[in-house]
N, C-alpha and C. Protein backbone atom coordinates (compact mmCIF):
# COMPACT_ATOMS: atom_id res chain seq x y z
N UNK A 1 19.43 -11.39 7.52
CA UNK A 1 19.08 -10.74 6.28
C UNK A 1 19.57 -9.29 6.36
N UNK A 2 20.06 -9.00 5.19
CA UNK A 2 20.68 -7.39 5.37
C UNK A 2 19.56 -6.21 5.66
N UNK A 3 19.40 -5.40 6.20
CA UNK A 3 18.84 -4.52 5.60
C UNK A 3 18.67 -3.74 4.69
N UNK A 4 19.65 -3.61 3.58
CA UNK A 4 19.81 -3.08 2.29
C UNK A 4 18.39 -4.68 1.38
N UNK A 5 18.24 -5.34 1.51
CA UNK A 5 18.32 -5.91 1.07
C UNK A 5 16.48 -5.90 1.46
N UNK A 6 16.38 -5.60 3.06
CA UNK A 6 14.81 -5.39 3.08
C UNK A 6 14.12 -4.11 2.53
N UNK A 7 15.02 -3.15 2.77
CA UNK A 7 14.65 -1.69 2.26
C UNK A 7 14.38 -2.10 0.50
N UNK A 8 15.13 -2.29 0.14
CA UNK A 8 14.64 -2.71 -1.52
C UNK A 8 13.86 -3.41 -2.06
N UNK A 9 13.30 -4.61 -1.06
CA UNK A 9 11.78 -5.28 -1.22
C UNK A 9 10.85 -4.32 -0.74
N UNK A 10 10.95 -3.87 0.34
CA UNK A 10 9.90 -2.70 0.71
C UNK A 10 9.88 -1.80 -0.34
N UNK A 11 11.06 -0.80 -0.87
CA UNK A 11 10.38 -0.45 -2.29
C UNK A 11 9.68 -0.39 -2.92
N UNK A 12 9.72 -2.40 -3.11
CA UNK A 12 8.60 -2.69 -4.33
C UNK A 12 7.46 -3.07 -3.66
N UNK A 13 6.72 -3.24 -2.58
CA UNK A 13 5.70 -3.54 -2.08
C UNK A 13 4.60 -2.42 -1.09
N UNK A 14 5.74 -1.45 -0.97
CA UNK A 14 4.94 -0.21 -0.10
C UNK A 14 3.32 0.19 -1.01
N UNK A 15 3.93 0.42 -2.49
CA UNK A 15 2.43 1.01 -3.55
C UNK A 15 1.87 0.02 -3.71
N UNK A 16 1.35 -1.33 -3.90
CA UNK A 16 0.39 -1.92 -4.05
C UNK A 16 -0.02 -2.63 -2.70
N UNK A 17 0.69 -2.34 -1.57
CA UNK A 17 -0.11 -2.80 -0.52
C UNK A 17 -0.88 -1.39 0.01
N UNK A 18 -0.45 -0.25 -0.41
CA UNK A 18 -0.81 1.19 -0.11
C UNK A 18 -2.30 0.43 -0.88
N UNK A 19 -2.13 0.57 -2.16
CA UNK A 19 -3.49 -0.09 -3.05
C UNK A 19 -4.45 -0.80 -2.55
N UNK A 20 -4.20 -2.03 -2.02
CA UNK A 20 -4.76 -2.45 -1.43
C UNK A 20 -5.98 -2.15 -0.37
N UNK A 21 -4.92 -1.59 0.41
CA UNK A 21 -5.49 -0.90 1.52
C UNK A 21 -6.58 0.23 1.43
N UNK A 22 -6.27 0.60 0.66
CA UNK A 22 -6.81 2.20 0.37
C UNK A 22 -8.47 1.35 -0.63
N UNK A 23 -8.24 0.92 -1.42
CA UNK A 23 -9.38 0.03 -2.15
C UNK A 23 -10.37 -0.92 -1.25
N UNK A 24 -10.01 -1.31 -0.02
CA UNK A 24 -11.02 -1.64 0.96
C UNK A 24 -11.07 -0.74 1.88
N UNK A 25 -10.95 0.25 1.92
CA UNK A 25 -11.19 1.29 2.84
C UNK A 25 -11.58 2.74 2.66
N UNK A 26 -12.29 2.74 1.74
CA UNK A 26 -12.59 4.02 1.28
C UNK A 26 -13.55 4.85 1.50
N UNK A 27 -13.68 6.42 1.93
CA UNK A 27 -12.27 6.68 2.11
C UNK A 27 -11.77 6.52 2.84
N UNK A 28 -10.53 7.07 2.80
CA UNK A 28 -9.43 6.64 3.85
C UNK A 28 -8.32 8.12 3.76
N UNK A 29 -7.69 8.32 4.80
CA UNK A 29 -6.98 9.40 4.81
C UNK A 29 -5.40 8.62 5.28
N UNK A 30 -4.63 9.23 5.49
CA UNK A 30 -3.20 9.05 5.35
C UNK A 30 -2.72 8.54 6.75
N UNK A 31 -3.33 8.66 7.88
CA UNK A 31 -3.15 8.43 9.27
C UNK A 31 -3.34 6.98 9.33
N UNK A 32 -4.67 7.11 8.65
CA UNK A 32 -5.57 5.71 9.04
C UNK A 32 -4.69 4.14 8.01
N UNK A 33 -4.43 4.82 6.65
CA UNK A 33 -3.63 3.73 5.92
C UNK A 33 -2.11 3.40 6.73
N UNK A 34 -2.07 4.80 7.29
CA UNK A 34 -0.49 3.78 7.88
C UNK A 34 -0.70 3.13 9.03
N UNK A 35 -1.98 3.38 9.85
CA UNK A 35 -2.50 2.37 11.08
C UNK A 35 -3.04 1.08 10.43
N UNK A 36 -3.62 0.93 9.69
CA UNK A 36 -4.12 -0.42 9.40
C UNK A 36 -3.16 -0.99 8.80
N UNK A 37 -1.98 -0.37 7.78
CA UNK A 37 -0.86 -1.29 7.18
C UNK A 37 -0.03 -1.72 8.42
N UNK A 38 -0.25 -0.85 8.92
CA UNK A 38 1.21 -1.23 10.64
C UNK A 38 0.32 -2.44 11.60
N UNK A 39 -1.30 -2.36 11.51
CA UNK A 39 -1.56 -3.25 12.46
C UNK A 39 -1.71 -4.96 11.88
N UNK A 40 -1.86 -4.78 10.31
CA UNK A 40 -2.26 -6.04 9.62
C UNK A 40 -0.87 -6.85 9.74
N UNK A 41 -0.13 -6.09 9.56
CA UNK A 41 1.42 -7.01 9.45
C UNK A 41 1.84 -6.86 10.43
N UNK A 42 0.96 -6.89 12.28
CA UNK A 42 1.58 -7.15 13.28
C UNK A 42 2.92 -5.97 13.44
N UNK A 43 3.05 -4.57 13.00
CA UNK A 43 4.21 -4.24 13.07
C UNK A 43 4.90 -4.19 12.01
N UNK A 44 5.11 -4.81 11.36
CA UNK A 44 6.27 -5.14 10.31
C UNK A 44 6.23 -3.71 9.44
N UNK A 45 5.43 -3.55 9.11
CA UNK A 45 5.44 -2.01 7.90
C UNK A 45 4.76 -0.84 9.27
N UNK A 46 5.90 -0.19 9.59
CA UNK A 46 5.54 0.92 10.34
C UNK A 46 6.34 1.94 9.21
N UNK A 47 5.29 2.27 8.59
CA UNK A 47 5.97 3.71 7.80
C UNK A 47 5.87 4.99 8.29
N UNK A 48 7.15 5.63 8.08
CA UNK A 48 7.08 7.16 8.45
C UNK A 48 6.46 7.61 7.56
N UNK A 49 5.64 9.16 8.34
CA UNK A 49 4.81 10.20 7.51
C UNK A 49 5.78 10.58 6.27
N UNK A 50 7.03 10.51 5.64
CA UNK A 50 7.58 11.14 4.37
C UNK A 50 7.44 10.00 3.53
N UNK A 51 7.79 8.74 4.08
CA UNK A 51 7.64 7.64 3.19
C UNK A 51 6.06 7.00 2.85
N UNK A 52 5.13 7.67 3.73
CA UNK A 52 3.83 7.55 3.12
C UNK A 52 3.10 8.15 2.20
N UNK A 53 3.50 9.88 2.67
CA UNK A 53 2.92 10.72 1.50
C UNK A 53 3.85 11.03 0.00
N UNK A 54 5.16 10.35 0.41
CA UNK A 54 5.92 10.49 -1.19
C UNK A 54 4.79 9.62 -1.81
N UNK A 55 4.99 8.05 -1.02
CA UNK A 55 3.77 7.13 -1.60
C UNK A 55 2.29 7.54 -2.06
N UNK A 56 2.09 8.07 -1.53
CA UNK A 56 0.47 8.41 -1.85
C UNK A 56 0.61 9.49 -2.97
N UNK A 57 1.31 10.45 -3.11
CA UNK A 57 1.38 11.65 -4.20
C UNK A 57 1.94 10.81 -5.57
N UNK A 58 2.88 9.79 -5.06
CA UNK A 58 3.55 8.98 -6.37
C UNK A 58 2.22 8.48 -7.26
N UNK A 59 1.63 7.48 -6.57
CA UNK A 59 0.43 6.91 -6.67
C UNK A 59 -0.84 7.90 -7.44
N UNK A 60 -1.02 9.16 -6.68
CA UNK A 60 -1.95 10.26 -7.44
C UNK A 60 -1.19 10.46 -8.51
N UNK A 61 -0.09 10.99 -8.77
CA UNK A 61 0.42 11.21 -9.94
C UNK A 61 0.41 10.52 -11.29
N UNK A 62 0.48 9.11 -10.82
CA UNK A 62 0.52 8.29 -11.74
C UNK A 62 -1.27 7.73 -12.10
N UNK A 63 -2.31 8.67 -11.47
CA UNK A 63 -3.46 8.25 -12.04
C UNK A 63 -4.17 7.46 -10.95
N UNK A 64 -3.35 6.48 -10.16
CA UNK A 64 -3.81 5.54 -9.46
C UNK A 64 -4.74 5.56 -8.18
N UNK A 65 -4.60 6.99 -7.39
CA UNK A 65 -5.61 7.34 -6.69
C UNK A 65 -6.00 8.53 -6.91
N UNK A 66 -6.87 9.03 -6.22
CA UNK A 66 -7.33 10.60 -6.27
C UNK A 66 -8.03 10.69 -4.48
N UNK A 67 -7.67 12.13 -4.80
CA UNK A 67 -7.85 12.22 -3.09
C UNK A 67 -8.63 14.24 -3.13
N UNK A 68 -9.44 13.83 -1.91
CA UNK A 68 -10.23 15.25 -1.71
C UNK A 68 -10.21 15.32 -0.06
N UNK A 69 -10.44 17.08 0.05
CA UNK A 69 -10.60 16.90 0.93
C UNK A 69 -12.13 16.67 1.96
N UNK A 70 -11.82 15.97 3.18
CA UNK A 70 -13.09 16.07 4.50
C UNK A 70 -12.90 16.07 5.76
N UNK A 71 -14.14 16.59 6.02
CA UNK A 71 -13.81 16.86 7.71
C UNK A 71 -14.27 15.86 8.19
N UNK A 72 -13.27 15.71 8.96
CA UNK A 72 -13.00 14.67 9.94
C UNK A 72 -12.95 14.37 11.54
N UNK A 73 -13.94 14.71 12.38
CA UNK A 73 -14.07 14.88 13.64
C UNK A 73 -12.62 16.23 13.91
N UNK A 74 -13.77 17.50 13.35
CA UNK A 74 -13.08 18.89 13.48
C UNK A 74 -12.28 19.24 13.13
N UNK A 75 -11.49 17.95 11.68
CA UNK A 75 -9.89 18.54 11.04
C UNK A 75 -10.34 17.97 9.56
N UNK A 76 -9.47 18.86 9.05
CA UNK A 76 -9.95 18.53 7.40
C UNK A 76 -8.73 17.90 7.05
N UNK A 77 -8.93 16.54 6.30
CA UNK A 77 -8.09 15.37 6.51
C UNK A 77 -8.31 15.12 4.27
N UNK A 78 -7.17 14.90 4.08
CA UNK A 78 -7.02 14.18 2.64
C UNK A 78 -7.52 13.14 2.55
N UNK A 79 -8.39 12.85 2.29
CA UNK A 79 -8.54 11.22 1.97
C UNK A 79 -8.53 10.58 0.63
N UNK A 80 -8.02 9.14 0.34
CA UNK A 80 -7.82 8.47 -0.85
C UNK A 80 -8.92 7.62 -1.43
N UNK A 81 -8.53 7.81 -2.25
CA UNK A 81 -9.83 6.18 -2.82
C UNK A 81 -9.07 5.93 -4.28
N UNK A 82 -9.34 4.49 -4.51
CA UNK A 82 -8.82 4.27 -5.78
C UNK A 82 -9.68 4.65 -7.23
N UNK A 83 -8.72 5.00 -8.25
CA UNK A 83 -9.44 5.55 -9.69
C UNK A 83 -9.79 4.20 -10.20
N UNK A 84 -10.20 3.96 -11.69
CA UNK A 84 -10.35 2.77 -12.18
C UNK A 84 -9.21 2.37 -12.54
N UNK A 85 -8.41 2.79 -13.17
CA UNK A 85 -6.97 2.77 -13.54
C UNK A 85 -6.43 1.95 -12.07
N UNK A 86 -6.06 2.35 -11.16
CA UNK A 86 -5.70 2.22 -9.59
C UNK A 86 -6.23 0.81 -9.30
N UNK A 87 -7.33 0.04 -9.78
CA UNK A 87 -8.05 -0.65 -9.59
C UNK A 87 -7.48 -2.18 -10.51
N UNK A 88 -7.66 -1.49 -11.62
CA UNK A 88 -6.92 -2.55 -12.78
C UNK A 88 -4.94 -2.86 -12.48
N UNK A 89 -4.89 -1.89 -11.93
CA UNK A 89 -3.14 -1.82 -11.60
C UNK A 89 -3.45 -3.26 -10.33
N UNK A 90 -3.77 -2.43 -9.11
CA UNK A 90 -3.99 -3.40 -8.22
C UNK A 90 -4.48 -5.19 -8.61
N UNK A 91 -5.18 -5.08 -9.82
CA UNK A 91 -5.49 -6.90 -9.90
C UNK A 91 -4.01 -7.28 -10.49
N UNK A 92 -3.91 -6.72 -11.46
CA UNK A 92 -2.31 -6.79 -11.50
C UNK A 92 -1.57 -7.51 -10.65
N UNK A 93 -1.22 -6.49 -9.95
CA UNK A 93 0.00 -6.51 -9.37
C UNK A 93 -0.70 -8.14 -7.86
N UNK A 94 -1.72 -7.69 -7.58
CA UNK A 94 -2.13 -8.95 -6.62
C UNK A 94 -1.79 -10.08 -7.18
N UNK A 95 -2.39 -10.78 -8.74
CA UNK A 95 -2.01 -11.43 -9.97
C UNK A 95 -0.50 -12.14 -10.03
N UNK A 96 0.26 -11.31 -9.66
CA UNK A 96 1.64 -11.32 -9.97
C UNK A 96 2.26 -11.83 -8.31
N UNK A 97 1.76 -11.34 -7.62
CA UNK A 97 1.97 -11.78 -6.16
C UNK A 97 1.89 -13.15 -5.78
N UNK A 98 0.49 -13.27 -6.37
CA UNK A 98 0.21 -14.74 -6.27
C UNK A 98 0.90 -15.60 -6.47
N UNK A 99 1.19 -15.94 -7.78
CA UNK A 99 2.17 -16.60 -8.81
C UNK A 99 3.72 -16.47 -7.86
N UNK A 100 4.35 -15.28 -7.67
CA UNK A 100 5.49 -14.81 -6.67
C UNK A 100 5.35 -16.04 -5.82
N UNK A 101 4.52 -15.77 -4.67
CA UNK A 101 4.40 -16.43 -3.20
C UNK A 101 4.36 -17.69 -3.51
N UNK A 102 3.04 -17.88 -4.35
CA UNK A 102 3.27 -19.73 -4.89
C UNK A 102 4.40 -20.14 -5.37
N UNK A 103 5.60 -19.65 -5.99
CA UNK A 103 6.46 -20.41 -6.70
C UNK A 103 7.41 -19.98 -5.44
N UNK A 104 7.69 -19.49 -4.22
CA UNK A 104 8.72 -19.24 -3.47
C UNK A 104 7.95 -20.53 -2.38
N UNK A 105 6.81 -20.13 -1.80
CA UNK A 105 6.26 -21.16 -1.10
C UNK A 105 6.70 -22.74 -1.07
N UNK A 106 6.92 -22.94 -2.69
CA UNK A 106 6.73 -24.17 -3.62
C UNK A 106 8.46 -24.79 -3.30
N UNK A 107 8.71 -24.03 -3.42
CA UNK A 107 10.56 -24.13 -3.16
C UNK A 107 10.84 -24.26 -1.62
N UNK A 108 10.16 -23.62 -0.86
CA UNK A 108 10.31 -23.81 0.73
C UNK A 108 9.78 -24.67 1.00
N UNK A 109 8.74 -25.23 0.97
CA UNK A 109 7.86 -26.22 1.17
C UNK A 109 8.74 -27.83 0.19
N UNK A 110 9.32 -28.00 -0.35
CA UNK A 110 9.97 -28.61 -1.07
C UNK A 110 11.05 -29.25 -0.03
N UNK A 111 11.57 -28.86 0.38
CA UNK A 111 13.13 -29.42 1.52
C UNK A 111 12.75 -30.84 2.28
């Protein structure tokens, strides 16, 4: 598989698995979402610190989270949580996943 070709699915899946994550874990600060996304997928999504916080500011911008700050065993750390907006996006987009995986599943499983 190319890598042009994974970088551009990652694209589309970095913000609503960010969503995800951040919506069972709240709060949550920026360290901790890229440890639990890197440990759930075994590895697979190890994001760098620029490609997380473009993500996370994209995400605030667009309404979808909001973040304050707290101290955090002696460091004052950003943490996220999802808005309601952020919330309704996320069933969404899970919604749409579903349907995705089932109809690719459906075709692999088919041979």
């Amino acid at each position: 598989m190319s890598r042009s070709y994974v970088y551009q699915s990652l694209r589309g899946v970095v913000e609503p698995l960010l969503l995800f994550i951040i919506d069972e874990l709240v709060p949550i600060h920026g360290y901790e979402i890229a440890r639990e996304l890197e440990r759930r997928s075994e590895g697979y999504f190890n994001l760098t610190a620029s490609t997380l916080y473009s993500a996370l500011r994209r995400l605030e911008s667009r309404g979808l989270v909001s973040s304050t700050w707290e101290q955090i065993s002696k460091q004052r750390r950003r943490c996220y949580e999802l808005t309601e907006k952020g919330r309704q996006i996320l069933a969404e987009e899970l919604a749409q996943w579903q349907k995705f995986f089932g109809a690719t599943e459906r075709i692999i499983d088919s041979q």
